[in-house]
Protein backbone atom coordinates (compact mmCIF):
# COMPACT_ATOMS: atom_id res chain seq x y z
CA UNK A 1 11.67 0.59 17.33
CA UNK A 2 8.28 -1.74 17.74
CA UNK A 3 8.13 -2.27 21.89
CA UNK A 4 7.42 -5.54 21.23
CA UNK A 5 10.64 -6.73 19.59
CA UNK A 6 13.56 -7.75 21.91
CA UNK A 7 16.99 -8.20 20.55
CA UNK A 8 19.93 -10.16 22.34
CA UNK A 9 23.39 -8.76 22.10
CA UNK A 10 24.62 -12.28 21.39
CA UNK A 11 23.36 -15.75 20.04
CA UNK A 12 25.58 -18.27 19.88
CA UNK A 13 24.14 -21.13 17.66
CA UNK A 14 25.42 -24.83 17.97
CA UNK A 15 25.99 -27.24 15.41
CA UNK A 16 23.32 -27.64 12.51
CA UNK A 17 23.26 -29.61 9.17
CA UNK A 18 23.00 -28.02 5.77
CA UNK A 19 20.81 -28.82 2.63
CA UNK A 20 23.38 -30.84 1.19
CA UNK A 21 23.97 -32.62 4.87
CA UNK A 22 28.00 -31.16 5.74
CA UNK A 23 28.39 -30.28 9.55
CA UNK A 24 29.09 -26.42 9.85
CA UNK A 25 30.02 -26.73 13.15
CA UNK A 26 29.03 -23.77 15.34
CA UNK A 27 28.78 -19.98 15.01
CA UNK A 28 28.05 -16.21 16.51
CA UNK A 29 25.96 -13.66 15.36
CA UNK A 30 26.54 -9.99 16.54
CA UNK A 31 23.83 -7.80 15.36
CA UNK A 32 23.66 -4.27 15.51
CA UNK A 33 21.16 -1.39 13.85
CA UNK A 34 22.56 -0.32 10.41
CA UNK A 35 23.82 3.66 10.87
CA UNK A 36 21.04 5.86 9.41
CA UNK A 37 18.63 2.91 10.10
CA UNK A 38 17.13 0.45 7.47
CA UNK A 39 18.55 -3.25 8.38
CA UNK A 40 20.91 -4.31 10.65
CA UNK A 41 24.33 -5.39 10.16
CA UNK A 42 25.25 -9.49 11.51
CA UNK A 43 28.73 -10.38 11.81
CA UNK A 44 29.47 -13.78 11.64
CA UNK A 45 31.99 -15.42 14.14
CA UNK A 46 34.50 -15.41 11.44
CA UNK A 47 34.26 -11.64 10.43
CA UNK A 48 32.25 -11.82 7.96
CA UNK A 49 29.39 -9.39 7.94
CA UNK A 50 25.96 -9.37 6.31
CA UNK A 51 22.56 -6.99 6.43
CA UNK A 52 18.91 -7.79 6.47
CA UNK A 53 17.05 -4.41 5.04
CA UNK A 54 13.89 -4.09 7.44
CA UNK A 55 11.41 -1.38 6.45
CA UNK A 56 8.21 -0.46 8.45
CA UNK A 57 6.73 0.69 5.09
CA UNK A 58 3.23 -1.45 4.53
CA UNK A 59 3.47 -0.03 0.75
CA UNK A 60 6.48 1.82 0.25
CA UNK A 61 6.34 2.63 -3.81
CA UNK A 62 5.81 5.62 -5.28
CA UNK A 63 4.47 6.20 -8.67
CA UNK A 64 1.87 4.02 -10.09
CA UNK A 65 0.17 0.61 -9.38
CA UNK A 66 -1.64 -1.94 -11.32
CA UNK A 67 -3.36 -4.04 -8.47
CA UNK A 68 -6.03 -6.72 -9.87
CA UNK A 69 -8.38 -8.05 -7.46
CA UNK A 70 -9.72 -6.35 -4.16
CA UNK A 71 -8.12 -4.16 -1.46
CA UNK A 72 -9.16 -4.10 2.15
CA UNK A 73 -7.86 -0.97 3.91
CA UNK A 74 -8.24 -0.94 7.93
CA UNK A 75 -7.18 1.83 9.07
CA UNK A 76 -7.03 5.90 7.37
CA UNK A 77 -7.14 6.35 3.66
CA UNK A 78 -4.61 9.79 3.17
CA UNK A 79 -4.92 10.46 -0.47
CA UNK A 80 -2.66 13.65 -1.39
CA UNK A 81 -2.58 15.98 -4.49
CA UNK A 82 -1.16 18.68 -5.78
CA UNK A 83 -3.23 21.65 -6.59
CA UNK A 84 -5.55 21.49 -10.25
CA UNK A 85 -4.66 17.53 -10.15
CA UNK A 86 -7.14 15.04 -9.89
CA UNK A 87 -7.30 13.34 -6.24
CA UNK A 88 -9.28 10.63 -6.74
CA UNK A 89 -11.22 9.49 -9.72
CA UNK A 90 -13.94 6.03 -10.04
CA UNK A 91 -13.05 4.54 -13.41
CA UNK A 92 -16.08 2.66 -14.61
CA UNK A 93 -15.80 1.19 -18.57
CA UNK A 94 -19.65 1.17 -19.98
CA UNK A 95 -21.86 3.06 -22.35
CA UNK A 96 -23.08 5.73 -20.50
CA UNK A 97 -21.15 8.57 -20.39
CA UNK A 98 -17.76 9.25 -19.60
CA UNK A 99 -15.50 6.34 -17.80
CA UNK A 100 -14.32 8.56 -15.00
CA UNK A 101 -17.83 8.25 -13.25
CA UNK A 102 -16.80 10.74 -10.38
CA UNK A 103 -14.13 12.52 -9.48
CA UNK A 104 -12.26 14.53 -6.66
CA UNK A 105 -10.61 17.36 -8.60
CA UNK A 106 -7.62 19.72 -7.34
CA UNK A 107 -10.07 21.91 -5.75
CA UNK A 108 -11.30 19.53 -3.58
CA UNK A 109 -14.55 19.25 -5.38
CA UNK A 110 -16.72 16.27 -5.91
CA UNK A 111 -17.44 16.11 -9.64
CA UNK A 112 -19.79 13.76 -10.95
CA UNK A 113 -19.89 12.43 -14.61
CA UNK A 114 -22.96 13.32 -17.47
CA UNK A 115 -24.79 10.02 -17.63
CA UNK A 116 -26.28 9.60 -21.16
CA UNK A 117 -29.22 8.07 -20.07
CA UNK A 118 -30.85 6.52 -16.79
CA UNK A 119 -29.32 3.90 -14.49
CA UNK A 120 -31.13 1.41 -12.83
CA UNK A 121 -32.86 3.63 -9.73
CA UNK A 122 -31.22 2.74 -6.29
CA UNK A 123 -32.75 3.89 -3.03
CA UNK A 124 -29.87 7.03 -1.90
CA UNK A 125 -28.24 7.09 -4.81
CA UNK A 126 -27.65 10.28 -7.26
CA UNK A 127 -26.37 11.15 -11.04
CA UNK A 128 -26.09 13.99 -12.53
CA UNK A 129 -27.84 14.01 -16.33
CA UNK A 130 -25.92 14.94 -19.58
CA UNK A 131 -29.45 17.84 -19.47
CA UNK A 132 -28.05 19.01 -16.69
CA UNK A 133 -30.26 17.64 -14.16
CA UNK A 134 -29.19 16.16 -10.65
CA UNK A 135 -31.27 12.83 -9.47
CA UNK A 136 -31.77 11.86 -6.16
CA UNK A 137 -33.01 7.96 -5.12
CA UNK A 138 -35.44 7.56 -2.53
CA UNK A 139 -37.59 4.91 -1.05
């Protein structure tokens, strides 16, 4: 648990108004961790009991994701793979050449696509050439 986060034992709450304006008088709130973790468990003064899930997880899906817009990552990027499939592949829709522009294949091995013809020259850049060919850009 974060050091950061302090929970009381007890809270007793006073009166408060609800949405609709009706007086619910006043209540306590035990709290304790859920058993095998993942939210902890309140019970109400009458009994009752109730439990807020609270995850640590900053993206906790598996499977795929359709994310439109940009990402800014702070922090490590861990990318993981089983062996003979593709780690990491730059999808890029145009006419020259294959989509998947480059590639990190189950070898570990940087694999660049066969352009079809020349891109626009950029100071350290490379491509590799449907001939064959590796270019380098310099200044």
């Amino acid at each position: 648990m974060a050091s950061n986060v302090r929970f009381l034992d007890q809270v007793s709450i006073g009166s408060f108004q609800t949405t609709n304006g009706g007086d619910t008088g006043s209540f306590l709130i035990n709290a304790v961790e859920q058993p095998g973790g993942g939210g902890i468990i309140f019970t109400r003064g009458d009994g009752d009991t109730f439990t807020v899930e609270v995850t640590s997880e900053l993206f906790p899906y598996t499977g795929s994701a359709g994310i439109t817009g940009s990402i800014e990552l702070v922090g490590p990027l861990n990318i993981t793979a089983s062996i003979n499939q593709t780690a990491l592949s730059i999808h890029l829709e145009d006419a020259n050449g294959p989509d998947d522009k480059f590639q990190i294949n189950g070898q570990g091995i940087p694999v660049l696509a066969p352009l079809t013809f020349s891109p626009t020259p950029v100071s350290g850049g490379m491509y590799y050439s449907i001939n064959n060919e590796f270019f380098l850009g310099f200044t």
